[in-house]
Protein backbone atom coordinates (compact mmCIF):
# COMPACT_ATOMS: atom_id res chain seq x y z
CA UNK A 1 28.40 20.42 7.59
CA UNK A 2 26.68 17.61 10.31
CA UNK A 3 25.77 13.95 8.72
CA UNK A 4 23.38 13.39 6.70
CA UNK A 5 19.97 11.94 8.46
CA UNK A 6 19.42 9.23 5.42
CA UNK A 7 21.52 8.24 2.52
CA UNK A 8 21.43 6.00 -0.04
CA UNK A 9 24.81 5.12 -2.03
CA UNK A 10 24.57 3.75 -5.34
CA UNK A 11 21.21 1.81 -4.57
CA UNK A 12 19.43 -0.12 -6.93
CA UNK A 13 16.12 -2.70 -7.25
CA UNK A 14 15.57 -4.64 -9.86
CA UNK A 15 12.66 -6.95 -10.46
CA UNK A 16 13.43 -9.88 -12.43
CA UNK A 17 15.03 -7.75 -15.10
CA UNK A 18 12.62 -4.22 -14.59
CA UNK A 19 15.12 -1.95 -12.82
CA UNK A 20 13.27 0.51 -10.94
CA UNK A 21 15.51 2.32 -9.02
CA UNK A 22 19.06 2.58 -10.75
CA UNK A 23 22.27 4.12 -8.94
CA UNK A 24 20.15 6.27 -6.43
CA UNK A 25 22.82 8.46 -4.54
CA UNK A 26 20.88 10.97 -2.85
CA UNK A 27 21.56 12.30 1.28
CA UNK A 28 19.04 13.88 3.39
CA UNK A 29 19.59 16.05 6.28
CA UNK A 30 18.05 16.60 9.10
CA UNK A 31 15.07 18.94 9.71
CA UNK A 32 13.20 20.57 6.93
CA UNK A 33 10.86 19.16 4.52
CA UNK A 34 12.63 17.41 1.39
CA UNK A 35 10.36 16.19 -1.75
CA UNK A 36 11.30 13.76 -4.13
CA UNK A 37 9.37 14.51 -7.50
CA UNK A 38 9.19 12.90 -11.27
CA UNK A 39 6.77 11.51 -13.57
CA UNK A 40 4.80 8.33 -12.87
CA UNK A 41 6.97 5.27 -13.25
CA UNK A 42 10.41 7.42 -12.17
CA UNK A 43 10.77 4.84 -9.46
CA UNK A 44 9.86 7.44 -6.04
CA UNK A 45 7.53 4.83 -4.40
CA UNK A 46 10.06 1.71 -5.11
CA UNK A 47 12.43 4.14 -3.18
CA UNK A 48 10.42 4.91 -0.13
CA UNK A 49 9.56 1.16 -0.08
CA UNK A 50 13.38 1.00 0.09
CA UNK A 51 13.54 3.14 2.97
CA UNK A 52 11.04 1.55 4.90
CA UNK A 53 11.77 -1.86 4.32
CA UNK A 54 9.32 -3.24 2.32
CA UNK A 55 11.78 -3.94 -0.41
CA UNK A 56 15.77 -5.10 0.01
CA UNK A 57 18.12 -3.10 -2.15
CA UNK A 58 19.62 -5.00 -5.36
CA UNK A 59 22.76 -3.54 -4.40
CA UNK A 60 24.07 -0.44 -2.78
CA UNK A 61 23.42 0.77 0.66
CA UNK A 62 21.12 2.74 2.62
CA UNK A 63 21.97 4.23 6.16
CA UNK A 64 20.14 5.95 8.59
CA UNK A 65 22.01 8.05 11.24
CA UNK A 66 25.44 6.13 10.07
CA UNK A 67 24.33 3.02 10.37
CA UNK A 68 23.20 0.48 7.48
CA UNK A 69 19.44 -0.60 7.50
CA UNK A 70 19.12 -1.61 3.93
CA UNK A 71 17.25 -5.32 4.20
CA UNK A 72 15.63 -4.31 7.49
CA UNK A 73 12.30 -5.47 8.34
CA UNK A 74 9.51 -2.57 8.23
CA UNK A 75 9.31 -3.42 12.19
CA UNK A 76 13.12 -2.68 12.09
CA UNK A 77 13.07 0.08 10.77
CA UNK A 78 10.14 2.01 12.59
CA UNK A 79 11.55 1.10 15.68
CA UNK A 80 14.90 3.30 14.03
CA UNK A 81 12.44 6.10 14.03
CA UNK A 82 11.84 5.59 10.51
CA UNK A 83 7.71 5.64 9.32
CA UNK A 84 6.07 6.16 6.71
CA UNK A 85 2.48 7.85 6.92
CA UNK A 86 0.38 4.93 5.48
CA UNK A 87 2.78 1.57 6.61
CA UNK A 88 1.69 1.09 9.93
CA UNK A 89 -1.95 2.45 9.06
CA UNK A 90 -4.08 -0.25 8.06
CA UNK A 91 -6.54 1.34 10.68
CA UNK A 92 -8.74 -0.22 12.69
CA UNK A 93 -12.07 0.65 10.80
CA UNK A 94 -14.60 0.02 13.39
CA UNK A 95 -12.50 1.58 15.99
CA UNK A 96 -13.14 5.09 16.59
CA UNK A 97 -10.38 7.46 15.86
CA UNK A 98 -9.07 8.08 19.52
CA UNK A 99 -8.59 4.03 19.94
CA UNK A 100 -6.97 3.86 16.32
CA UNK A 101 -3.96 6.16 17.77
CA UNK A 102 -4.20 5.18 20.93
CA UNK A 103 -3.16 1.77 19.78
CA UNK A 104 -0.31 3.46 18.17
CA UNK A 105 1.05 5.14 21.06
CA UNK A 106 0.69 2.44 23.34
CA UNK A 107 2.77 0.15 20.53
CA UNK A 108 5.07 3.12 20.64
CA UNK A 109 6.16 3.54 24.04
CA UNK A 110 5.38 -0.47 25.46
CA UNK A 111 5.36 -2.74 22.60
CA UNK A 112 2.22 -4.63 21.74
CA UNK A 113 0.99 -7.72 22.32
CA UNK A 114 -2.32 -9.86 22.97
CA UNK A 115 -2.85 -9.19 26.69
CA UNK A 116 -3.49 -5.50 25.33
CA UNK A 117 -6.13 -6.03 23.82
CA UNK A 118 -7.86 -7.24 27.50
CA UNK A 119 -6.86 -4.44 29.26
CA UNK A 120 -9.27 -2.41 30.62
CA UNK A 121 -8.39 1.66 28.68
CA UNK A 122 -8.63 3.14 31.98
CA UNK A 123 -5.12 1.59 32.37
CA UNK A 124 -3.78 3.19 29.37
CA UNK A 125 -4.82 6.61 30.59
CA UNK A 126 -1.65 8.01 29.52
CA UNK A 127 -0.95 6.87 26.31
CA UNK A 128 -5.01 8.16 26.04
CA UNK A 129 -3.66 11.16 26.66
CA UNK A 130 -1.04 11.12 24.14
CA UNK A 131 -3.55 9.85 21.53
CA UNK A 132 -5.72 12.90 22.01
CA UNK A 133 -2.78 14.93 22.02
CA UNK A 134 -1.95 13.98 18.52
CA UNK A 135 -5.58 14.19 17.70
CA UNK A 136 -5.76 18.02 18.10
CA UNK A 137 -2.64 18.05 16.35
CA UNK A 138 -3.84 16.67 12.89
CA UNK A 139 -7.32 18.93 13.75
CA UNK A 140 -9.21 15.51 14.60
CA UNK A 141 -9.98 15.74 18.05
CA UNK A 142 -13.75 17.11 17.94
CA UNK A 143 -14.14 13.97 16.05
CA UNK A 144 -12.00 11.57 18.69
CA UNK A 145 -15.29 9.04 19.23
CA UNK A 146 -16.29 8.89 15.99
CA UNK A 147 -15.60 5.46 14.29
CA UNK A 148 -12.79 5.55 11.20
CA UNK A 149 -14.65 3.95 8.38
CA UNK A 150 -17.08 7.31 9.30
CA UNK A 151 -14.84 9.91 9.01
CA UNK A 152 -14.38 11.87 5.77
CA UNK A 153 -11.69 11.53 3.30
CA UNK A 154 -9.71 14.40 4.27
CA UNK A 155 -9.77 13.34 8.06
CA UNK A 156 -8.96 9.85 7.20
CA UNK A 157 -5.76 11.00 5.70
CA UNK A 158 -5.39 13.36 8.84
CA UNK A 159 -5.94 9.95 10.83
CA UNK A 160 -3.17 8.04 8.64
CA UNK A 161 -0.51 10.76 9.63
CA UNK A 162 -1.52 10.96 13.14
CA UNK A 163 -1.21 7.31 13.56
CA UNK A 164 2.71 8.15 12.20
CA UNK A 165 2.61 10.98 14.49
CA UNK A 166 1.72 8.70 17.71
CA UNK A 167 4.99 6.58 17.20
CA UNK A 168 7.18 9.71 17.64
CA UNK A 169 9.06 9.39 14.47
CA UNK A 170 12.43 11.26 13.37
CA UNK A 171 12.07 11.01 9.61
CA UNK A 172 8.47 10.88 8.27
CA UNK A 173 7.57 10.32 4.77
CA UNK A 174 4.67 11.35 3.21
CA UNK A 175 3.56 9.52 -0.31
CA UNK A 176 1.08 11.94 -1.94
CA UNK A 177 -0.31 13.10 1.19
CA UNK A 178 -2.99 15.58 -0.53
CA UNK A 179 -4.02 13.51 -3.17
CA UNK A 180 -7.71 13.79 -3.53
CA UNK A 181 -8.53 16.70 -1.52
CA UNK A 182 -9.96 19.82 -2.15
CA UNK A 183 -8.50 23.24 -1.55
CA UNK A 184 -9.84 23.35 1.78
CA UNK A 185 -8.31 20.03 2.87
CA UNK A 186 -5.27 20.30 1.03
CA UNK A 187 -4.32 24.04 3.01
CA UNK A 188 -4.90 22.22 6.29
CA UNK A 189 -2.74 19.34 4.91
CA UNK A 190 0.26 21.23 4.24
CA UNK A 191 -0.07 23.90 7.44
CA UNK A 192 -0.03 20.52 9.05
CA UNK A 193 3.07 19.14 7.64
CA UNK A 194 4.54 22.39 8.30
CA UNK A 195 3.72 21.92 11.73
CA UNK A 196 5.41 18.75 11.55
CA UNK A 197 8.89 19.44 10.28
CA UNK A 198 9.09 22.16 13.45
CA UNK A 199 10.17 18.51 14.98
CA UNK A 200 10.89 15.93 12.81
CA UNK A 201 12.40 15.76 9.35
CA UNK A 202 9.87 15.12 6.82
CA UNK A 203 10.34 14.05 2.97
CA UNK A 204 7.62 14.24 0.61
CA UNK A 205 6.53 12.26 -2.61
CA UNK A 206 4.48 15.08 -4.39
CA UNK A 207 2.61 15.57 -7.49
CA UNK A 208 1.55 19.13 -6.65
CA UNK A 209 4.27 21.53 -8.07
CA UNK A 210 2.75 24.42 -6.28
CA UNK A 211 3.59 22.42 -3.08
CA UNK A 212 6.71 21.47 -3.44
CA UNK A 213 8.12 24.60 -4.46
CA UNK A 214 6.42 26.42 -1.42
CA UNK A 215 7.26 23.97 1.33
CA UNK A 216 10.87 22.27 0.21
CA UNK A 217 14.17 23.26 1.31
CA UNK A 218 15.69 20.47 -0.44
CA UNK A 219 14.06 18.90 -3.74
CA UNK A 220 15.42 15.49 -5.68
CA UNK A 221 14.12 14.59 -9.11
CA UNK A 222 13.67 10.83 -10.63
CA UNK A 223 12.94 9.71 -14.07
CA UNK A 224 12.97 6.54 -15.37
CA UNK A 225 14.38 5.02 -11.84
CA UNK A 226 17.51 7.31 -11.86
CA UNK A 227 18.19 10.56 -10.00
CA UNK A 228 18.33 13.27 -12.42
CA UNK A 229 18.00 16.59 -10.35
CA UNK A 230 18.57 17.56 -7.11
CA UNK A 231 18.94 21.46 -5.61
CA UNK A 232 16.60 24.17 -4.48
CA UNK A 233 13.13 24.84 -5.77
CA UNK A 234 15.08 27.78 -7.79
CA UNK A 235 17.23 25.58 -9.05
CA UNK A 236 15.32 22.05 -9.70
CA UNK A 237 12.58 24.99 -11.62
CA UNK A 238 15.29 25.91 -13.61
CA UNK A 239 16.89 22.71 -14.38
CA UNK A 240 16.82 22.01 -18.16
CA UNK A 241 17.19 18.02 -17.27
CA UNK A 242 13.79 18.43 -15.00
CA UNK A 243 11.58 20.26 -17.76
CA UNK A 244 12.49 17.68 -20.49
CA UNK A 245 11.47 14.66 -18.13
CA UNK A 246 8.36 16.43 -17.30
CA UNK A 247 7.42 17.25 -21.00
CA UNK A 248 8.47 14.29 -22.24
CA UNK A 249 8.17 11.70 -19.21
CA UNK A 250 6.14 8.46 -18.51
């Protein structure tokens, strides 16, 4: 069996004396789509900010391809291959959607600094390239001109993940990435992130049960900032632990 992509051993946060994630031991190979479910207030988010930086584990240790990135920056860690579809994307509002991932890509394969910002796009034809690219990927590019803050709900998530998308990323995780949308949206949204885990591993944080259980290979369950569950969807569905946090959970 090859090495895990991501693991966590024994990790815990604590604020002050809140302990949100307690003793998370959980390993996440590569490929595939992987959700991590619970009830509000198990402690999922608190672990994806773990992952991506945001927070420092308590204790315990979190690597990524072998090697320990637990305390990382965010910057870090993206540059790992590491990215989370919303922590870069703080998009530029008045910029129109093409320019929003263009910046991206052009952070992605140059770095980014001040002088970019007076260069001329004609000499960033490729990484325009690469931005529309991504565009027709997340089903955005008949709207590549039009400005962010203009674009529909739906398409602004679409935006968010293409934005992740234009940094080339091996793990992407996805916090609640169909919250909000209709049926219509949400279909697109998960053909999409089916579309993604042909090429990068993907791990979701999911509230939609009929999701999960179609898309997951691989699901973990958290309540009350431990890891209670983890298995198939046939087995995490029949898991006696997993029905009593959901009918009894926070």
């Amino acid at each position: 069996m090859s090495d895990p992509l991501l693991r966590t051993d024994s990790v815990t946060k604590r604020f002050g004396k809140l302990t949100a994630v307690s003793d998370v031991s959980l390993s996440i190979p590569e490929g595939g789509i992987s959700s991590i479910i619970g009830p509000n207030g198990a402690g999922k988010t608190t672990l994806f900010n773990l992952f991506t930086g945001k927070h420092a584990p308590t204790e315990g240790s979190i690597e990524f391809r072998g090697e320990e990135i637990g305390g990382l920056s965010p910057h870090e860690i993206v540059s790992r291959g590491i990215v989370r579809s919303y922590q870069i994307t703080n998009f530029f509002s008045e910029l129109s959607a093409l320019e929003n991932v263009r910046l991206a890509t052009q952070a992605d394969r140059t770095g980014f600094g001040p002088d970019d910002f007076l260069r001329h796009h004609a000499s960033l034809s490729d990484a325009a390239d690469e931005a529309e690219a991504v565009l027709e990927r997340v089903g955005l590019l008949d709207v590549a001109d039009q400005t962010a803050a203009n674009l529909a709900y739906g398409q602004r998530r679409h935006l968010e993940i293409g934005i992740a998308l234009a940094t080339d990323p091996d793990l992407l995780l996805m916090d609640e990435p169909t919250a909000g949308m209709g049926p219509e949206q949400t279909n697109a949204t998960v053909s999409l992130i089916e579309d993604i885990a042909e090429d990068a591993t993907v791990v979701l944080i999911e509230h939609d049960m009929d999701i999960v259980m179609n898309v997951s290979e691989r699901i973990a369950v958290m309540n009350k900032g431990e890891l209670i569950a983890r298995g198939t969807p046939a087995e995490i569905s029949e898991n006696e632990a997993v029905q009593r946090a959901y009918l009894g959970g926070e």
